[in-house]
C-alpha atoms as a PDB file:
ATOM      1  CA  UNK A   1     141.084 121.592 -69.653  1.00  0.00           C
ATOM      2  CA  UNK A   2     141.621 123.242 -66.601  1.00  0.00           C
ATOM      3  CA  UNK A   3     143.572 126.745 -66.657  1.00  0.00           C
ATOM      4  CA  UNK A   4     146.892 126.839 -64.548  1.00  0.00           C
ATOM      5  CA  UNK A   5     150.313 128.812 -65.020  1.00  0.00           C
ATOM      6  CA  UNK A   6     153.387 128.980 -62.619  1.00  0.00           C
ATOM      7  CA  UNK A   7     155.477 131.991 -62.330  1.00  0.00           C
ATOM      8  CA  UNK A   8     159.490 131.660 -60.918  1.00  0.00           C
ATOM      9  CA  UNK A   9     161.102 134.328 -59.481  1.00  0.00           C
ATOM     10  CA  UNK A  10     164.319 134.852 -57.026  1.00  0.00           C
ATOM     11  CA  UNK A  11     163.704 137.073 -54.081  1.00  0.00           C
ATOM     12  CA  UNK A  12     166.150 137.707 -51.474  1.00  0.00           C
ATOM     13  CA  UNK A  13     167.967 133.837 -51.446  1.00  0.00           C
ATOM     14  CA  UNK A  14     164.004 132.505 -51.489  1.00  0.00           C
ATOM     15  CA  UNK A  15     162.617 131.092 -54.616  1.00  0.00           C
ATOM     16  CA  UNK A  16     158.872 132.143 -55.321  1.00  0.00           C
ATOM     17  CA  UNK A  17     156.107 130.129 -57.133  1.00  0.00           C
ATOM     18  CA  UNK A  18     153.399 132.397 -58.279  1.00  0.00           C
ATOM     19  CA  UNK A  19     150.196 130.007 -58.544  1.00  0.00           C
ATOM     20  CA  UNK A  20     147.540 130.936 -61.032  1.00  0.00           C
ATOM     21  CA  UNK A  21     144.307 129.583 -61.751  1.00  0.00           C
ATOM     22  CA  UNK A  22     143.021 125.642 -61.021  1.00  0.00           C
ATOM     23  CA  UNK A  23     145.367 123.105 -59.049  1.00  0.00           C
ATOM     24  CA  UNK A  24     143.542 119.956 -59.825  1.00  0.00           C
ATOM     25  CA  UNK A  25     144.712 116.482 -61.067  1.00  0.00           C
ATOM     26  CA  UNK A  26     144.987 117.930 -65.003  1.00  0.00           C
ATOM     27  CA  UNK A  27     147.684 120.350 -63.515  1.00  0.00           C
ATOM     28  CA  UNK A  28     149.091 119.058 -60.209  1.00  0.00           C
ATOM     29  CA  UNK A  29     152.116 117.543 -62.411  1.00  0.00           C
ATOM     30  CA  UNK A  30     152.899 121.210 -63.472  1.00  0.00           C
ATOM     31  CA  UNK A  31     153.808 122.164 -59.683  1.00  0.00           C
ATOM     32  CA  UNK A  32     155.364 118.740 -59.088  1.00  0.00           C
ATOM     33  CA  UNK A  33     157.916 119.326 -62.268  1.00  0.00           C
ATOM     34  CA  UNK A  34     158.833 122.804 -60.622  1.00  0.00           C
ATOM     35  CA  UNK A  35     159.390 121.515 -57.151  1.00  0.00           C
ATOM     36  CA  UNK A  36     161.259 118.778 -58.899  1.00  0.00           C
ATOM     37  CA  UNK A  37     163.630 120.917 -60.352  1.00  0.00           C
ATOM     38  CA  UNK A  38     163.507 123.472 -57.208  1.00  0.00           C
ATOM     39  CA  UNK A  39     165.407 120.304 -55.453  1.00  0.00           C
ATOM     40  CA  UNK A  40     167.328 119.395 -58.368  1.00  0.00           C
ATOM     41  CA  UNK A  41     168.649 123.092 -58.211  1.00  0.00           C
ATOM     42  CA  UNK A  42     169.144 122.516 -54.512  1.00  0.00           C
ATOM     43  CA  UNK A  43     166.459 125.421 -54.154  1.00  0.00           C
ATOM     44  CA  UNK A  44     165.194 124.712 -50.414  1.00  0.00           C
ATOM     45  CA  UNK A  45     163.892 127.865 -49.404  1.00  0.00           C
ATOM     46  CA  UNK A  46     160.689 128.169 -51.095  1.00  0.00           C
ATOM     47  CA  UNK A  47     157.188 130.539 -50.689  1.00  0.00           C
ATOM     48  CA  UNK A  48     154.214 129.448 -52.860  1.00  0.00           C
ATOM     49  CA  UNK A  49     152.301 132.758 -53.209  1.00  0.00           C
ATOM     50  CA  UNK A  50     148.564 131.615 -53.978  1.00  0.00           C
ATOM     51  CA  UNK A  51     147.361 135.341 -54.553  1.00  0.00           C
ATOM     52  CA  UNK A  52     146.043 134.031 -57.883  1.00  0.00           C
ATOM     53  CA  UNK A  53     144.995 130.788 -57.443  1.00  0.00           C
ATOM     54  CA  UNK A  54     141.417 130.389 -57.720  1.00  0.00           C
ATOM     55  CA  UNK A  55     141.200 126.554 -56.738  1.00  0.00           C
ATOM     56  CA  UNK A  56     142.699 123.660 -55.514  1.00  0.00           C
ATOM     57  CA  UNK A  57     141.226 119.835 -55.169  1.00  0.00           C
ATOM     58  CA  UNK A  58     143.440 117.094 -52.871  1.00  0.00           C
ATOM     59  CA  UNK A  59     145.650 116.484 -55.740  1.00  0.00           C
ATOM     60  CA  UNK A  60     146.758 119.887 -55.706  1.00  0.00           C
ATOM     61  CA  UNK A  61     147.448 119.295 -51.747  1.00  0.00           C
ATOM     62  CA  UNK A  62     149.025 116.326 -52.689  1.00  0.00           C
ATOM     63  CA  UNK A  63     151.549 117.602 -54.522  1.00  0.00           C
ATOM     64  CA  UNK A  64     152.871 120.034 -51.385  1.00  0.00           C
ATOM     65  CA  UNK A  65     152.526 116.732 -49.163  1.00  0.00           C
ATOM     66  CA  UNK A  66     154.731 114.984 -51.434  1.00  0.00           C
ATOM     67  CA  UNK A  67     157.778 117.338 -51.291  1.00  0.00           C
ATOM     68  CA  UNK A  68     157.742 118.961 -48.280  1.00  0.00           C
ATOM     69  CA  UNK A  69     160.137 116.012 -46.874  1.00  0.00           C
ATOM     70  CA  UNK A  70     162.361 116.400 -49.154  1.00  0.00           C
ATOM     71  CA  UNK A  71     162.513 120.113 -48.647  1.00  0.00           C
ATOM     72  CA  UNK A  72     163.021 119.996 -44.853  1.00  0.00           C
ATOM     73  CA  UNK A  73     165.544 117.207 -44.951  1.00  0.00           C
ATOM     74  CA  UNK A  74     167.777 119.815 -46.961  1.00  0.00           C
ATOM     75  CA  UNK A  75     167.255 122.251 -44.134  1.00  0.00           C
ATOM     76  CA  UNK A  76     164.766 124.355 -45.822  1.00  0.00           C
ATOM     77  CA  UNK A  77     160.702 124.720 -45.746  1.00  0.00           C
ATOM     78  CA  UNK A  78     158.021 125.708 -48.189  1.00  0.00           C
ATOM     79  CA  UNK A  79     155.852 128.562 -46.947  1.00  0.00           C
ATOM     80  CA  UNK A  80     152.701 129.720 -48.218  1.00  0.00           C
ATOM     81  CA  UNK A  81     151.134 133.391 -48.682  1.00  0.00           C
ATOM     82  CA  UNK A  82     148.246 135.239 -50.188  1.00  0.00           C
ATOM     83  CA  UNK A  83     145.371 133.034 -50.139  1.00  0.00           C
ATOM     84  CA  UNK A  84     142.105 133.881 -50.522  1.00  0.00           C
ATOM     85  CA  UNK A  85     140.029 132.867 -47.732  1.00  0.00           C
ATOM     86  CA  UNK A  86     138.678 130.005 -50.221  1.00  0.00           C
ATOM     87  CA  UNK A  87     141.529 128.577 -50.965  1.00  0.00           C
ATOM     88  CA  UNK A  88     142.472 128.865 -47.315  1.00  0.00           C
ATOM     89  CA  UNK A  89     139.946 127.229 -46.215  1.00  0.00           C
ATOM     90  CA  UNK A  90     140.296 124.081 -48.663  1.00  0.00           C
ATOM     91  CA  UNK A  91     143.923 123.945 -46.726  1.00  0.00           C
ATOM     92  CA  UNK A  92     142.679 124.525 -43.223  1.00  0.00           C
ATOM     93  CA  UNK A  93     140.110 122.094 -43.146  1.00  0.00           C
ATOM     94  CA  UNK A  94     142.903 119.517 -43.980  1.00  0.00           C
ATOM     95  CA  UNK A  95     145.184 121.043 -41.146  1.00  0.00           C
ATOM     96  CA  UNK A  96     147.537 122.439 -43.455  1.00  0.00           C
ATOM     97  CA  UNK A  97     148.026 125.205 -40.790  1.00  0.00           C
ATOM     98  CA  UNK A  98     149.754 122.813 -38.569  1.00  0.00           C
ATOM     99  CA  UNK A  99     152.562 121.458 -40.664  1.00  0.00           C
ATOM    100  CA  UNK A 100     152.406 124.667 -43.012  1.00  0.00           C
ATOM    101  CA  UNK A 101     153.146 128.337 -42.370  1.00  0.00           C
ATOM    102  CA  UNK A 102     150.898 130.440 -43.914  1.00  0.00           C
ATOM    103  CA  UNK A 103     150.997 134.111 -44.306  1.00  0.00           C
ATOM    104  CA  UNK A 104     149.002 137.149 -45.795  1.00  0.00           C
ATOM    105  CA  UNK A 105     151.987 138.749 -47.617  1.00  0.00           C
ATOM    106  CA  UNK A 106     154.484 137.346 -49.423  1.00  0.00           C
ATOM    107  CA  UNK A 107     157.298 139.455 -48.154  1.00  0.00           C
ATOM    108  CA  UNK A 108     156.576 138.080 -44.389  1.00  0.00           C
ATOM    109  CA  UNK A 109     156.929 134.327 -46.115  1.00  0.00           C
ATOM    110  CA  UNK A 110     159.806 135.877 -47.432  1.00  0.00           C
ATOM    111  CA  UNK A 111     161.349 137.198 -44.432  1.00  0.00           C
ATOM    112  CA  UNK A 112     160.770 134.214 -41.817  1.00  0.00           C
ATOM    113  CA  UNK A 113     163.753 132.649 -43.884  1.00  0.00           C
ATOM    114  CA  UNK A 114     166.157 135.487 -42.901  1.00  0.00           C
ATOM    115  CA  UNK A 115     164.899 135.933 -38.405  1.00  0.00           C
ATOM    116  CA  UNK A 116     166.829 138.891 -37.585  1.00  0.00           C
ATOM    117  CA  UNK A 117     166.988 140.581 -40.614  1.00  0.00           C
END
């Protein structure tokens, strides 16, 4: 079985996921149960930080495809940050960049929830 742990943390009013290892079908229900209870904990504001994640197949893309309605309804977005280039390209051939911002650092996800800070 596939390898795949999520890390929480808080970080300035904006809720990180740390992504580690392979997002495939085996584990895509382990990032849908935390953006589950993201919304349940009206937790809007979210940066997935892919620094560590080594792999991702379309049910991993599912999974941010299947939330990121929910999230924007509530006035908030998901960002993304710290891919390596190929996990970026697995979302940029799909045109993730489009609908999807996607930084280098964490800390600029971070901050394009707080413009003027």
């Amino acid at each position: 079985m596939s390898e795949f742990k999520i890390a929480q943390r808080e970080k300035d009013a904006v809720h990180v996921l740390e992504l580690k290892g392979y997002l495939d079908a085996h584990t895509a229900p382990a990032l849908e149960e935390a953006f589950q209870t993201l919304l349940k904990n009206q937790r809007f504001n979210i940066v997935v930080n892919c620094k560590d994640l080594s792999y991702i197949s379309s049910a991993g893309l599912g999974v941010f495809m299947a939330y990121i309605e929910d999230v924007r309804k509530n006035n908030g977005d998901i960002k993304l940050s710290n891919m390596s280039p190929k996990v970026f390209n697995v979302f940029d051939l799909l045109g993730f960049p489009l609908l999807y911002e996607i930084t280098k650092e964490e800390q600029d996800a971070v901050k394009k929830f707080h413009p003027g800070k």
